[in-house]
C-alpha atoms as a PDB file:
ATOM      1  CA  UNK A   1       0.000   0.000   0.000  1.00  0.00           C
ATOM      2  CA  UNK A   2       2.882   2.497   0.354  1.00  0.00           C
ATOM      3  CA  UNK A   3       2.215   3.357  -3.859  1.00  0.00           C
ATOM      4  CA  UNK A   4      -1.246   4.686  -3.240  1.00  0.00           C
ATOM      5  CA  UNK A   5      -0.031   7.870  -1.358  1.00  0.00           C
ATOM      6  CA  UNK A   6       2.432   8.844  -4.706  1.00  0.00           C
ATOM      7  CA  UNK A   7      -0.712   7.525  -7.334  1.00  0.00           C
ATOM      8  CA  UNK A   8      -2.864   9.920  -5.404  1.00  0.00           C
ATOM      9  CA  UNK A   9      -0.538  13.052  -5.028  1.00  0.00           C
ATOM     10  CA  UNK A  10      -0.595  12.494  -8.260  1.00  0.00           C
ATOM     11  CA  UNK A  11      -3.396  12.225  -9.681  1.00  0.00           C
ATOM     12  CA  UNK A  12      -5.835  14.149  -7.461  1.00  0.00           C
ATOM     13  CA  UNK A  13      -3.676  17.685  -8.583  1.00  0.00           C
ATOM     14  CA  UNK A  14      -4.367  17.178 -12.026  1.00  0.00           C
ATOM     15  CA  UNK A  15      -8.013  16.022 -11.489  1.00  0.00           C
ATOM     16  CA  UNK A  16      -7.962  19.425  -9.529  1.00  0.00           C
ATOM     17  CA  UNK A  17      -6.813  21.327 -12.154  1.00  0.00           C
ATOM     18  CA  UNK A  18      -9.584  20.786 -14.056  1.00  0.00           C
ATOM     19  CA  UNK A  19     -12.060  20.670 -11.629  1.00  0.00           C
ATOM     20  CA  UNK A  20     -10.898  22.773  -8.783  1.00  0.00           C
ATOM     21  CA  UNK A  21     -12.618  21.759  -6.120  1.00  0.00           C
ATOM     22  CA  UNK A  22     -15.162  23.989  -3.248  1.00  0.00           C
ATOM     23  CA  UNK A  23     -13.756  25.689   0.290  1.00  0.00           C
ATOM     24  CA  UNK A  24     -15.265  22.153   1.615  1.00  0.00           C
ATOM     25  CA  UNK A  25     -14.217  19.706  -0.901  1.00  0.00           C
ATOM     26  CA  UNK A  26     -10.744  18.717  -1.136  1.00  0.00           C
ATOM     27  CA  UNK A  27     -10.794  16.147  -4.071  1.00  0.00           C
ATOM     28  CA  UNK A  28     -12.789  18.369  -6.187  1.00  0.00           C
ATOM     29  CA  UNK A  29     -16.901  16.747  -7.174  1.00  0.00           C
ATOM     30  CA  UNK A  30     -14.957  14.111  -9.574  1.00  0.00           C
ATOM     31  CA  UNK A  31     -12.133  13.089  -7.184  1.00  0.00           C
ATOM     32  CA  UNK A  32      -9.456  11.821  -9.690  1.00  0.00           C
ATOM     33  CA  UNK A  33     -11.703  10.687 -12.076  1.00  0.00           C
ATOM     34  CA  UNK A  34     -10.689  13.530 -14.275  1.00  0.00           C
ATOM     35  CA  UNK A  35      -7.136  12.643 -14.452  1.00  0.00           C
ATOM     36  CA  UNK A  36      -8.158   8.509 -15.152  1.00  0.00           C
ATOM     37  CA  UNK A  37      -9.819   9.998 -18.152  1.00  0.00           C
ATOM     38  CA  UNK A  38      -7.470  12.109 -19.628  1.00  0.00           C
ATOM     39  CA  UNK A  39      -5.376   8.564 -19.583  1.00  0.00           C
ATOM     40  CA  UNK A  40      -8.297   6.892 -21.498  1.00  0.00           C
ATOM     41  CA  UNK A  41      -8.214   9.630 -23.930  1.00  0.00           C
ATOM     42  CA  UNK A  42      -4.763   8.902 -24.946  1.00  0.00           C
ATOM     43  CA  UNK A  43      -5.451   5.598 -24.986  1.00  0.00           C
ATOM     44  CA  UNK A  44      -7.975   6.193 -27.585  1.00  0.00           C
ATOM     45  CA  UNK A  45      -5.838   8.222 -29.866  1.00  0.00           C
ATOM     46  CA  UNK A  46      -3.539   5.262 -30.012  1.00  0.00           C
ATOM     47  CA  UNK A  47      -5.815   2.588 -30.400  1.00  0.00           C
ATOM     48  CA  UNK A  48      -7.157   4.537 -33.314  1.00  0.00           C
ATOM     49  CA  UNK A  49      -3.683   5.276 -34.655  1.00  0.00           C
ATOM     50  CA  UNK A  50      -3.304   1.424 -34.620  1.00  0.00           C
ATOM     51  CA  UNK A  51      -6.917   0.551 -36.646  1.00  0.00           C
ATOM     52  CA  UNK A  52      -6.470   3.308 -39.188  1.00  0.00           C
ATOM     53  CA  UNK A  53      -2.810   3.292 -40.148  1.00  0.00           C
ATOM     54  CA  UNK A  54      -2.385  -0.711 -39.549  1.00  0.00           C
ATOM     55  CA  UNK A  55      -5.839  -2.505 -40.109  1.00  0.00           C
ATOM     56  CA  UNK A  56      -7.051  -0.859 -43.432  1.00  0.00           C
ATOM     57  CA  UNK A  57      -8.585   2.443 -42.593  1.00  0.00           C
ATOM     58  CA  UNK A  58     -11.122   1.696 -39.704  1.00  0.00           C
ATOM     59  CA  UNK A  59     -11.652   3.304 -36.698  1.00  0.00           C
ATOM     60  CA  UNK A  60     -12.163   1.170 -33.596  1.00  0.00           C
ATOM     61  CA  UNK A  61     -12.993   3.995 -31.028  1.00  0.00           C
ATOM     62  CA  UNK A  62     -14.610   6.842 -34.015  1.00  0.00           C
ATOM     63  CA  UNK A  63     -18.064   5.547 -34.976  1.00  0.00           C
ATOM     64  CA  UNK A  64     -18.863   8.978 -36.549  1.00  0.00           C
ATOM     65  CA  UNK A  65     -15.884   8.188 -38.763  1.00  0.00           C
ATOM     66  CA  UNK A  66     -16.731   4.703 -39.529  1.00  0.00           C
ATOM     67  CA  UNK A  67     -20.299   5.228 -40.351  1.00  0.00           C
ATOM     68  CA  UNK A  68     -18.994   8.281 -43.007  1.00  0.00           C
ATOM     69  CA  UNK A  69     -16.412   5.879 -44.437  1.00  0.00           C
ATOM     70  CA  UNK A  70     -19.319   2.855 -44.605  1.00  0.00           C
ATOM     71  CA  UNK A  71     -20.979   5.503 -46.958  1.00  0.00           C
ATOM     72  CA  UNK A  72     -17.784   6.326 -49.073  1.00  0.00           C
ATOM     73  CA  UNK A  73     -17.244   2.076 -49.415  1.00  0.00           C
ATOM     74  CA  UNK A  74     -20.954   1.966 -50.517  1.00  0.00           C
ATOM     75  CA  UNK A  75     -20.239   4.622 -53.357  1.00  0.00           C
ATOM     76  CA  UNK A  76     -17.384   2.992 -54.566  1.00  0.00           C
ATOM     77  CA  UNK A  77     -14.156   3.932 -52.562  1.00  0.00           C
ATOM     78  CA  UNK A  78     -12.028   0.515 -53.001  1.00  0.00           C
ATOM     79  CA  UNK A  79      -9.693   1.773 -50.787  1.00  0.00           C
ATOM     80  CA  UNK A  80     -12.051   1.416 -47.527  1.00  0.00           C
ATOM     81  CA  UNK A  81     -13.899  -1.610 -46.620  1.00  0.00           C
ATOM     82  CA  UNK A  82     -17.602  -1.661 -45.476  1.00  0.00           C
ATOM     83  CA  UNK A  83     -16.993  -5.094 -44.223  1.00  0.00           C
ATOM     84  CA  UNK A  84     -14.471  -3.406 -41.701  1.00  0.00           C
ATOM     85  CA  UNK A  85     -16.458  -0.714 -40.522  1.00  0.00           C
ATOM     86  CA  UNK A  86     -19.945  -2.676 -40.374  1.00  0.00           C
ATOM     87  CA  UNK A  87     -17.937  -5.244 -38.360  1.00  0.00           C
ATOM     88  CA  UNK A  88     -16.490  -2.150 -35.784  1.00  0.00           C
ATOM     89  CA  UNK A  89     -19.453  -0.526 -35.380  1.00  0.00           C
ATOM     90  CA  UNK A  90     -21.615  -3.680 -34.560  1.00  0.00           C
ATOM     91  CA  UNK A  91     -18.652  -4.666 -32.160  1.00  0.00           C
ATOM     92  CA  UNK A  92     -19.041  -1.417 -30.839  1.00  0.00           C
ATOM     93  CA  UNK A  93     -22.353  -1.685 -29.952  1.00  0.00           C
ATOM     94  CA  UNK A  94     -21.881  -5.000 -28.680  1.00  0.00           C
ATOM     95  CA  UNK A  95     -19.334  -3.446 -25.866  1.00  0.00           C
ATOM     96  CA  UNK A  96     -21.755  -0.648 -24.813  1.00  0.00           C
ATOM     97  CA  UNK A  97     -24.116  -2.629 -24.163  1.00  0.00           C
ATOM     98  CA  UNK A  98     -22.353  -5.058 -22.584  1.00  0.00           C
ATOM     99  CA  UNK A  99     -20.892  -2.223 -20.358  1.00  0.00           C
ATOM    100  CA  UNK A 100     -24.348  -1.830 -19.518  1.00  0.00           C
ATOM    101  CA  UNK A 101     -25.040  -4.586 -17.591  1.00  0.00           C
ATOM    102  CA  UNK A 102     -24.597  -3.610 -14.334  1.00  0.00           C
ATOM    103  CA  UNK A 103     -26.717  -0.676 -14.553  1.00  0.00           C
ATOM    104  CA  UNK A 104     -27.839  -0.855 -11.232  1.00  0.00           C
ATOM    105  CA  UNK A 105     -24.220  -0.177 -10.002  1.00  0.00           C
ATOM    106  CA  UNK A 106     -22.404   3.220  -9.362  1.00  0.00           C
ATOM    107  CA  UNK A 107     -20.553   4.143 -12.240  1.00  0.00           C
ATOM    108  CA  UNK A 108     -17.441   4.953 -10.155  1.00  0.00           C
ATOM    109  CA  UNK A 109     -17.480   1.316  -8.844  1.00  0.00           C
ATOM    110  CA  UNK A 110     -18.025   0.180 -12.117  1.00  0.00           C
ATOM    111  CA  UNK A 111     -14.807   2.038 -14.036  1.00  0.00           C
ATOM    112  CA  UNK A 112     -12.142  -0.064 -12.534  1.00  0.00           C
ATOM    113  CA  UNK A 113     -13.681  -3.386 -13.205  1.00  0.00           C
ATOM    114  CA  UNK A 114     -14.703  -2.224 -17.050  1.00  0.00           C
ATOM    115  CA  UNK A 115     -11.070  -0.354 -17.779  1.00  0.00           C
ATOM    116  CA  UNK A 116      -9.716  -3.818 -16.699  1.00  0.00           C
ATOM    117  CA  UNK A 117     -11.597  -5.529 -19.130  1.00  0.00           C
ATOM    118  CA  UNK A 118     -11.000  -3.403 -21.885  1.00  0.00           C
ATOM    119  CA  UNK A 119      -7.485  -4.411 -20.972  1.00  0.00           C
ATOM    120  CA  UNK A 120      -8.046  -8.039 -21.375  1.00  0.00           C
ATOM    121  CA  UNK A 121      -9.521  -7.038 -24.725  1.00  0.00           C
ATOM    122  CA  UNK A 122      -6.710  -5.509 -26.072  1.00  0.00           C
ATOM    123  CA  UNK A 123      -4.144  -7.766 -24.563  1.00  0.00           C
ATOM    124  CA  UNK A 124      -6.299 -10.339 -26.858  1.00  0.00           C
ATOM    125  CA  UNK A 125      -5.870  -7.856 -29.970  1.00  0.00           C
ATOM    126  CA  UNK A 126      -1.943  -7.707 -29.127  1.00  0.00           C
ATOM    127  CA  UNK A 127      -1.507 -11.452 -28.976  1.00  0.00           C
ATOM    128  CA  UNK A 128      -4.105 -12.220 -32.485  1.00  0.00           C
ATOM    129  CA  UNK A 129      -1.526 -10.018 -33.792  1.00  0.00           C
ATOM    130  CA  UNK A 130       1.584 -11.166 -32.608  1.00  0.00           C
ATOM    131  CA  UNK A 131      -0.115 -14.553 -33.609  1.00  0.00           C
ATOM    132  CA  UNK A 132      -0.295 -13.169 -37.627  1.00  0.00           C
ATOM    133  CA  UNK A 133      -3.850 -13.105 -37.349  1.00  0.00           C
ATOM    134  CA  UNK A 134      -5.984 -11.034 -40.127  1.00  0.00           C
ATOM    135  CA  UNK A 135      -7.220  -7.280 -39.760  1.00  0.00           C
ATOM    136  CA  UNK A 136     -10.991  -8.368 -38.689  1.00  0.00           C
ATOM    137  CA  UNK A 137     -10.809 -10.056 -35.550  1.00  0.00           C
ATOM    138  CA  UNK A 138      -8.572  -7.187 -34.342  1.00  0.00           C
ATOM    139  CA  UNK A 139     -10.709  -4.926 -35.148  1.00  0.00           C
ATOM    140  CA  UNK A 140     -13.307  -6.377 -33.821  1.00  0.00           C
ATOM    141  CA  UNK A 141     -12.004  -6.701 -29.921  1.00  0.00           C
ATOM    142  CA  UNK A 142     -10.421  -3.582 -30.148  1.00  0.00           C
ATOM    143  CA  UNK A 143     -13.899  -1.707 -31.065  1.00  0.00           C
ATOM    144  CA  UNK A 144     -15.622  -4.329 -28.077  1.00  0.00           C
ATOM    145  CA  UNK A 145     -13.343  -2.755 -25.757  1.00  0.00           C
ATOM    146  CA  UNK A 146     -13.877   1.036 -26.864  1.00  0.00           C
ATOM    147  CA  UNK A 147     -17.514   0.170 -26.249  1.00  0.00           C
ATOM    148  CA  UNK A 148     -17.146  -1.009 -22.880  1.00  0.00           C
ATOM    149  CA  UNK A 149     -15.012   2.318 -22.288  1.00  0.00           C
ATOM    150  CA  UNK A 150     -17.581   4.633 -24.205  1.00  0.00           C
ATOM    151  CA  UNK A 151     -20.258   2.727 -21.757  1.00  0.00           C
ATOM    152  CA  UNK A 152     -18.380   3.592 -18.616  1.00  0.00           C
ATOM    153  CA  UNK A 153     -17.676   6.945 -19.649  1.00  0.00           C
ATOM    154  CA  UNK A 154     -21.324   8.042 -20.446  1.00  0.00           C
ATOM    155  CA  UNK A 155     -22.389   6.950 -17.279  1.00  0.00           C
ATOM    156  CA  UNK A 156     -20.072   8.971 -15.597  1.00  0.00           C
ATOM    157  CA  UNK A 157     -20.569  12.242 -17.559  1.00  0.00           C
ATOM    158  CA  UNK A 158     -17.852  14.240 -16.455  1.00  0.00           C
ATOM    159  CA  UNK A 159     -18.144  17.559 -18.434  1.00  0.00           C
ATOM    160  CA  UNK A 160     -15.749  17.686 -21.778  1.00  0.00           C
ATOM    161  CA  UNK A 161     -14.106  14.619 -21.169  1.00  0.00           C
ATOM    162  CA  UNK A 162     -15.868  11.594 -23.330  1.00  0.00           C
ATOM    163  CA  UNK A 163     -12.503  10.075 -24.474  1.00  0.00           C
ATOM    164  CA  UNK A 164     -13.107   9.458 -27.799  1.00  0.00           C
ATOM    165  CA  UNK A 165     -14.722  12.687 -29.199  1.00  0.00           C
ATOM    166  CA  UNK A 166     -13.238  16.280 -30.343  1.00  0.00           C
ATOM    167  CA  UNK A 167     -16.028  17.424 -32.428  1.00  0.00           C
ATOM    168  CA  UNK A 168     -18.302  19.024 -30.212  1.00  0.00           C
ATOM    169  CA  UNK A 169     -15.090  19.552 -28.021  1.00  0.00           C
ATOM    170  CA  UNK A 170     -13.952  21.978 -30.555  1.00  0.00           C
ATOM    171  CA  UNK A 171     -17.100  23.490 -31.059  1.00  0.00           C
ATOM    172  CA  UNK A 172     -17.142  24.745 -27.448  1.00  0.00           C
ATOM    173  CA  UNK A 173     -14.234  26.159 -27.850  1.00  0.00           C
ATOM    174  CA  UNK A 174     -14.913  28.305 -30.687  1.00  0.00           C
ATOM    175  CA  UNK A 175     -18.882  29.699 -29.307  1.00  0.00           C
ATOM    176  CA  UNK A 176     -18.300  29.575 -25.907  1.00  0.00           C
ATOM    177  CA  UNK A 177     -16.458  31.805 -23.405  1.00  0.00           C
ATOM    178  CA  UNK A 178     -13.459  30.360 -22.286  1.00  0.00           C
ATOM    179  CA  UNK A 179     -13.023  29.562 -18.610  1.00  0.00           C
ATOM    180  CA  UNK A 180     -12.061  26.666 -16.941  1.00  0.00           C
ATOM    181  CA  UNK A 181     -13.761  24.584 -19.317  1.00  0.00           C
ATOM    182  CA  UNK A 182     -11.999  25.586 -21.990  1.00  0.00           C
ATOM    183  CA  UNK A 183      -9.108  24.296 -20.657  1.00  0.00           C
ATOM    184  CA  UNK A 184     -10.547  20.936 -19.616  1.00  0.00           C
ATOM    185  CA  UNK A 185     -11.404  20.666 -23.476  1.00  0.00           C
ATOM    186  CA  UNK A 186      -7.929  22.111 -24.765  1.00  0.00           C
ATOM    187  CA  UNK A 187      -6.751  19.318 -22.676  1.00  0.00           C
ATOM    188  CA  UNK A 188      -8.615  16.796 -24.203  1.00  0.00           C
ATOM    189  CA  UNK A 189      -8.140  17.567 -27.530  1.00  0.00           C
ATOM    190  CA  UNK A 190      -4.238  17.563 -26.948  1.00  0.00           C
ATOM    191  CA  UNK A 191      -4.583  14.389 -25.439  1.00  0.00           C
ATOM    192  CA  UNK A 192      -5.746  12.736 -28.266  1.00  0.00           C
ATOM    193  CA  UNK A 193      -3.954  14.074 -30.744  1.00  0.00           C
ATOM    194  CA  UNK A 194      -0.949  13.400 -28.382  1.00  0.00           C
ATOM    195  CA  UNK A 195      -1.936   9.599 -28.005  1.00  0.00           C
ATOM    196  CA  UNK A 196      -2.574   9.345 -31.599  1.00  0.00           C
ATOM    197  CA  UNK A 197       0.625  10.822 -32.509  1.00  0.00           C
ATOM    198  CA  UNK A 198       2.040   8.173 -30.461  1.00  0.00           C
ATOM    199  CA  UNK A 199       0.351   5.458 -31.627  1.00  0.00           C
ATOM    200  CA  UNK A 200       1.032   6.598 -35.239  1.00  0.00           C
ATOM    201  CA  UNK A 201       4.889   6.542 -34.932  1.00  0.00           C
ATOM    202  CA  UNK A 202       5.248   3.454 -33.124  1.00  0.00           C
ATOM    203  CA  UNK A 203       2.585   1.618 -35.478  1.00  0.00           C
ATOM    204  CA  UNK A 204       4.419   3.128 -38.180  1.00  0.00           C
ATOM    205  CA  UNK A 205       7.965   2.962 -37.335  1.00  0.00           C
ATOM    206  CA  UNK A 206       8.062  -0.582 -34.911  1.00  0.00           C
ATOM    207  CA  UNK A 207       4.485  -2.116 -35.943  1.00  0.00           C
ATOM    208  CA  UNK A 208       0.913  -2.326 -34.459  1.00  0.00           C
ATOM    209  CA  UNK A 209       2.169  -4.382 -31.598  1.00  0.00           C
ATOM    210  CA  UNK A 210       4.252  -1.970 -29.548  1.00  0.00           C
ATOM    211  CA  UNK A 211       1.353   0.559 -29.558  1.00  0.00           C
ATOM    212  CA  UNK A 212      -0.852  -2.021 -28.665  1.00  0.00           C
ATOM    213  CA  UNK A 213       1.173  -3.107 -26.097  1.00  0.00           C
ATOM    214  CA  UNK A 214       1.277   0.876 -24.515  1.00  0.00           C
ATOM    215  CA  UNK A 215      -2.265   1.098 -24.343  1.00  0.00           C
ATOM    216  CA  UNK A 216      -2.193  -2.402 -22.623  1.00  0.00           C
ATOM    217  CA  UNK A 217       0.530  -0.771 -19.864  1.00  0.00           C
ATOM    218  CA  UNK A 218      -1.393   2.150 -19.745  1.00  0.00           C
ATOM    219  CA  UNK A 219      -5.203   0.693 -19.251  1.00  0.00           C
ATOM    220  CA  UNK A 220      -3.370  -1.686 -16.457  1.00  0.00           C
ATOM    221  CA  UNK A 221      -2.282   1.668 -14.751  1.00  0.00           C
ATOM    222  CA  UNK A 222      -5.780   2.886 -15.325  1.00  0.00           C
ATOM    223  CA  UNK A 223      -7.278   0.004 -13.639  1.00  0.00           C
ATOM    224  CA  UNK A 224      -4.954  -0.028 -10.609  1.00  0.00           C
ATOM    225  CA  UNK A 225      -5.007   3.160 -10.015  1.00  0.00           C
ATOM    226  CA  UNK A 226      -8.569   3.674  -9.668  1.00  0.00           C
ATOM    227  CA  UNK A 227      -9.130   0.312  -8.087  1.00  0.00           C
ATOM    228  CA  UNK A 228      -6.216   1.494  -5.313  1.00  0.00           C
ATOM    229  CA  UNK A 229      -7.972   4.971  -4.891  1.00  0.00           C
ATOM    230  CA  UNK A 230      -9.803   5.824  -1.536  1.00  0.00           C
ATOM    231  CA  UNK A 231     -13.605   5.712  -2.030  1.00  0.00           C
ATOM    232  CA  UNK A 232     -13.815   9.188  -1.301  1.00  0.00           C
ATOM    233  CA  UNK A 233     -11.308  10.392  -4.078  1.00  0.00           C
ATOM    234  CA  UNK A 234     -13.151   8.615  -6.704  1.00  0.00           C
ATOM    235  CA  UNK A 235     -15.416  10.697  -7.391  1.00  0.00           C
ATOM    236  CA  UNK A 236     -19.468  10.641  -7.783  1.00  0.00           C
ATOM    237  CA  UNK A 237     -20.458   9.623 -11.115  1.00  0.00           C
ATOM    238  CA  UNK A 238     -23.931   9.940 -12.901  1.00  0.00           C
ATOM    239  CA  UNK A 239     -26.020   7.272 -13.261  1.00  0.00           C
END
């Protein structure tokens, strides 16, 4: 137990600085939930990195882009295949829902558990790789797992942090007053275009593995940090 004091110094000043917390309330209304997401956003940008530059132009954690590039296959675009992105977003789907399940559980109580999960799943995805198995079934556990962390995430509903999406991010930025949630959403949007630059260079320059293998490291950390966290640092989540 003598890690949890450093995890916690750390993390519960970043969570702060986005979410500063009241004369009364010392961990802020998120606890470190904040900073646990800003992790999963990175992790996003590399998973992403890893289904677009190394599994044939699919997203795994971008259903906006998938459904857009399901269009562009139907019209004719040979170099994008609606097999792949039909197959993402119905895996997708498949993890949010089963993220689900436990609906009758807090969400905080619920993130460790699911972020663990996801890291099973993409453990799986590292070792079908390493085992010279075909784009598909990667894709396919790597978009399950983004579904279980989508899941989570939405039940939480931290403001500007959903992991995975920029666009109406960006549009806060641009028609609303900045404050401290602009820099909550600056933040995110660095993040993943931080984690995706990542993810790019190592899938490009070393192969898919070693950036699957960082967002396996990193979802582990997630996990255990979280799991290790007081109750009352976690954070209360929506339900």
């Amino acid at each position: 137990m003598t890690g949890v004091p450093a995890r916690r110094g750390f993390l519960r000043p970043l969570a702060a600085l986005l979410f500063p917390p009241g004369p009364q309330d010392g961990s802020g209304p998120h606890g470190v939930l904040p900073a646990l997401l800003i992790g999963l956003t990175f992790v996003s940008g590399v998973v992403d990195a890893v289904s677009f530059l190394g599994l044939g132009h699919v997203f795994v954690a971008n259903m906006t882009g998938n459904v857009v590039f399901l269009g562009f296959a139907l019209a004719g675009d040979r170099s994008l295949s609606a097999a792949a992105s039909l197959l993402a977003v119905a895996a997708f789907l498949a993890g949010a829902l089963a993220g689900r399940l436990r609906r009758g559980g807090e969400p905080q109580r619920m993130f460790a558990p699911l972020v663990a999960a996801q890291a099973v799943l993409v453990g799986g995805a590292l070792a079908l790789t390493a085992g010279g198995a075909g784009p598909l079934p990667v894709v396919a556990v790597l978009a399950l797992g983004m579904g279980l962390q989508n899941a989570v995430v939405l039940r939480l509903a931290v403001p500007d942090l959903t992991t995975t999406v920029v666009t109406r991010t960006l549009t806060g930025l641009a028609a609303e007053p900045w404050d401290r949630t602009a820099l909550r959403r600056l933040v995110s949007v660095a993040v993943l275009l931080c984690g995706a630059l990542a993810g790019g260079l190592l899938t490009l320059h070393h192969g898919s593995g070693w950036a699957l293998a960082l967002a396996v490291v990193l979802l582990v950390w997630i996990a255990l940090a979280s799991a290790l966290t007081p109750p009352e640092h976690r954070g209360r989540g929506a339900l």
